[in-house]
N, C-alpha and C. Protein backbone atom coordinates (compact mmCIF):
# COMPACT_ATOMS: atom_id res chain seq x y z
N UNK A 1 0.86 -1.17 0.00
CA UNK A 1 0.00 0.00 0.00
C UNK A 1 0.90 1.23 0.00
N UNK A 2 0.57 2.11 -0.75
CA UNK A 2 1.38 3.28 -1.14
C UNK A 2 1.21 4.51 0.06
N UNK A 3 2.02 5.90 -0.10
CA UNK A 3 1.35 6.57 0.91
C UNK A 3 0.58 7.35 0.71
N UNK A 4 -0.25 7.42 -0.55
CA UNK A 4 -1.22 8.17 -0.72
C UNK A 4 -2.57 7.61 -0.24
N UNK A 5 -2.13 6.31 0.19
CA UNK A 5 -3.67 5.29 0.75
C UNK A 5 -3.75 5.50 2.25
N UNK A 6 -2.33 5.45 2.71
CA UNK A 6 -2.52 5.87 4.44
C UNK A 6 -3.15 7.44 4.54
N UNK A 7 -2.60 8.20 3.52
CA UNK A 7 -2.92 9.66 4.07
C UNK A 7 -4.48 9.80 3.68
N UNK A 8 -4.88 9.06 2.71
CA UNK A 8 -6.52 9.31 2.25
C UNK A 8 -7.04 8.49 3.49
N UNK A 9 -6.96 7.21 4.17
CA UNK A 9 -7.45 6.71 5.30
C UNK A 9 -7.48 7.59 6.31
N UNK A 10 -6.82 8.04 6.88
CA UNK A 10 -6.21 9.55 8.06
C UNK A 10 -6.73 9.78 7.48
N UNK A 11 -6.96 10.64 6.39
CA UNK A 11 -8.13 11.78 6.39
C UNK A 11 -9.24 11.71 6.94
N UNK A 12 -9.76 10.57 6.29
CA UNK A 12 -11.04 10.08 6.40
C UNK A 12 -11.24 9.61 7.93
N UNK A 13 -10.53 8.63 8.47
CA UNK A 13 -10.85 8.27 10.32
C UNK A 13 -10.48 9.45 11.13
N UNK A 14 -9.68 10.61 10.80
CA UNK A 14 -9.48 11.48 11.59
C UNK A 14 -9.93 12.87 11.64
N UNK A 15 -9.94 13.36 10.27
CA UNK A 15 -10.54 14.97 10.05
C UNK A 15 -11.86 14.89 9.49
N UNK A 16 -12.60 13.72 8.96
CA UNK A 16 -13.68 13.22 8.30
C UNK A 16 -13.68 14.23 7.35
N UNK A 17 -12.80 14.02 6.46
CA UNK A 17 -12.77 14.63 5.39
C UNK A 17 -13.30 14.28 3.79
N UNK A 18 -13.60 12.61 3.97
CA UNK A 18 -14.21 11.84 3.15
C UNK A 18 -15.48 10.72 4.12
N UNK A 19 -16.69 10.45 3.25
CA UNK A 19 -17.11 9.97 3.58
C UNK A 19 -16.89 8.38 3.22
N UNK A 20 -15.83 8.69 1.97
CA UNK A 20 -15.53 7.06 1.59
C UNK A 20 -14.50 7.06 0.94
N UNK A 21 -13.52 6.19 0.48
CA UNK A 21 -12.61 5.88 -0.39
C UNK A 21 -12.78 4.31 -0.70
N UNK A 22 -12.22 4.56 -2.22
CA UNK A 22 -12.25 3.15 -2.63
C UNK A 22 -11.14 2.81 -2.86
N UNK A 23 -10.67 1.72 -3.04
CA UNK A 23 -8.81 1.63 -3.51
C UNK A 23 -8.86 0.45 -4.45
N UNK A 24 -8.28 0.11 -5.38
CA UNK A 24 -7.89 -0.92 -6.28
C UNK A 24 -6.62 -1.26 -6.25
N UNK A 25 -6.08 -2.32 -7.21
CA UNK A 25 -4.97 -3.21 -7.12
C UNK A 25 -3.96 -2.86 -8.61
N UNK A 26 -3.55 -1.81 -8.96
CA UNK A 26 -2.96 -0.97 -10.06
C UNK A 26 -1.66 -1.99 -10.29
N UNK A 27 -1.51 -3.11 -11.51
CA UNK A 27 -0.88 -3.97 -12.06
C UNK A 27 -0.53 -5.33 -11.45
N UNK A 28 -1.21 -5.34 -10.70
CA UNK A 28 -1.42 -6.70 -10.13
C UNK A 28 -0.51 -7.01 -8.85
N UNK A 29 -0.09 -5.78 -8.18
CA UNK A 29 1.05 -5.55 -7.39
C UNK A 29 1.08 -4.47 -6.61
N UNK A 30 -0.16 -3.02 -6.93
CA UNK A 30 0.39 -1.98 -5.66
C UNK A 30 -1.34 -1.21 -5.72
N UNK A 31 -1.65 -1.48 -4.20
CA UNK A 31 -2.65 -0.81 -3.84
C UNK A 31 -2.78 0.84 -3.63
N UNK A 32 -3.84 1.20 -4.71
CA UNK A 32 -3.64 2.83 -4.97
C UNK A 32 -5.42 3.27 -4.61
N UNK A 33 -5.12 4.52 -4.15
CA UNK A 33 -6.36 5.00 -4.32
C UNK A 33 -7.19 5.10 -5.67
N UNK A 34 -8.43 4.52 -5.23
CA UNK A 34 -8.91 4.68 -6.88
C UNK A 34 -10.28 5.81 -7.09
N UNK A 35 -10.78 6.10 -6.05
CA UNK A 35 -11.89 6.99 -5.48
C UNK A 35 -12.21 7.78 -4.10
N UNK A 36 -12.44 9.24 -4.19
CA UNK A 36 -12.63 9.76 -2.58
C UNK A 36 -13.82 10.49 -3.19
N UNK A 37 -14.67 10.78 -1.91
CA UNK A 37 -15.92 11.05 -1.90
C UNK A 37 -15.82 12.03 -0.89
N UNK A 38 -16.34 13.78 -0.18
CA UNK A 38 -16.31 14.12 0.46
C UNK A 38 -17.96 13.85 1.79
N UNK A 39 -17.88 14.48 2.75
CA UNK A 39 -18.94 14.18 3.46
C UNK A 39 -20.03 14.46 3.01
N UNK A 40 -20.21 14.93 2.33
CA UNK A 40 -21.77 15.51 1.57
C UNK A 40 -22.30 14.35 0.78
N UNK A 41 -21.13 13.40 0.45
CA UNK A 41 -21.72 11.83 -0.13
C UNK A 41 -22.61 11.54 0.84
N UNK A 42 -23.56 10.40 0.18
CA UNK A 42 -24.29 9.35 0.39
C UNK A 42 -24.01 7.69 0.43
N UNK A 43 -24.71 6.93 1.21
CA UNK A 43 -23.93 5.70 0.87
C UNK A 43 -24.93 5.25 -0.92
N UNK A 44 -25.64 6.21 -0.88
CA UNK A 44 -25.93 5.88 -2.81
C UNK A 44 -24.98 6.38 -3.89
N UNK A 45 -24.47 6.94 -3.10
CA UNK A 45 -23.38 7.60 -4.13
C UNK A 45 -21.80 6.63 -3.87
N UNK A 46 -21.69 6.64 -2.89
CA UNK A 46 -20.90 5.25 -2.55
C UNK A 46 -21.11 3.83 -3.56
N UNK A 47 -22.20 3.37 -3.27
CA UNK A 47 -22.93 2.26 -4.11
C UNK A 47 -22.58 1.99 -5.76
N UNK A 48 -23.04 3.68 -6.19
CA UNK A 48 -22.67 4.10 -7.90
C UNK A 48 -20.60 4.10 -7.92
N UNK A 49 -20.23 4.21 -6.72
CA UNK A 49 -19.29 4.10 -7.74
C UNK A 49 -18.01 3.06 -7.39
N UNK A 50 -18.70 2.33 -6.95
CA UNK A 50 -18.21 0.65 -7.11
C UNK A 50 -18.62 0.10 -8.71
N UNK A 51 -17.66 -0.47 -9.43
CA UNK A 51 -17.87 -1.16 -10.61
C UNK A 51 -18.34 -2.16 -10.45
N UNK A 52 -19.44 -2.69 -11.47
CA UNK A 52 -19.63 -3.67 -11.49
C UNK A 52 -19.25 -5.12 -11.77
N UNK A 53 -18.40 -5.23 -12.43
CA UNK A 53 -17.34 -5.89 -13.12
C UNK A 53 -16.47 -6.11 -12.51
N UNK A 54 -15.59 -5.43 -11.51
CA UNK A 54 -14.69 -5.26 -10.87
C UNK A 54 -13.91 -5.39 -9.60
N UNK A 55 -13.09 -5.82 -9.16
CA UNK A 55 -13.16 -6.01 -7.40
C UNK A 55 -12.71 -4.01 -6.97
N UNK A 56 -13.15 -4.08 -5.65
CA UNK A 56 -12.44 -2.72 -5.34
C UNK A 56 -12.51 -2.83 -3.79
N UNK A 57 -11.67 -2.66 -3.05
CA UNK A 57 -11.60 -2.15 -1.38
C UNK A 57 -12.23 -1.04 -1.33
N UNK A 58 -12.86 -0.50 0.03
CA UNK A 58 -13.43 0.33 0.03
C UNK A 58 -13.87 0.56 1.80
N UNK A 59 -13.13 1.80 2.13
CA UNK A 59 -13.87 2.13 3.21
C UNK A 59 -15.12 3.02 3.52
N UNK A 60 -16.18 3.16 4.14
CA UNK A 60 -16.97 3.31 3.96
C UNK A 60 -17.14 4.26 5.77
N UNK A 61 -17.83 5.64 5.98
CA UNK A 61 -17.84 6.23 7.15
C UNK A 61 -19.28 6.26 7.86
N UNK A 62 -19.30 5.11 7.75
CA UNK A 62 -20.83 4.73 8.59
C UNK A 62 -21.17 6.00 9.96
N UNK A 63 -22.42 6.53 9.53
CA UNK A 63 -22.88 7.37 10.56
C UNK A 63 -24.26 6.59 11.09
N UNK A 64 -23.98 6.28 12.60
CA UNK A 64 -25.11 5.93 12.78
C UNK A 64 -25.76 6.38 14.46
């Protein structure tokens, strides 16, 4: 995992600066951010932008 994935995670568990990130697997060898969403997302908007086709990690900032 690169350090643009720790610093988008910290963002997100600490300043809640995203309500989500997604990350993928960029050549079959290095986990990169592949999507950030700010708090004004939805988990429908979350939902849309997972591929269908596709695997993707994804943290998600459950408010409950």
């Amino acid at each position: 995992m690169n350090e643009t994935c720790l610093r988008a995670y910290k963002a997100l568990k600490i300043n809640q600066k995203y309500k989500f990130i997604t990350y993928t697997i960029r050549d079959h060898r290095e986990v990169v951010v592949d999507r950030t969403c700010g708090p004004q997302c939805t988990y429908g908007d979350f939902l849309e932008a997972l591929p269908p086709n596709e695997s993707r990690y994804a943290v998600y900032d459950y408010t409950y």
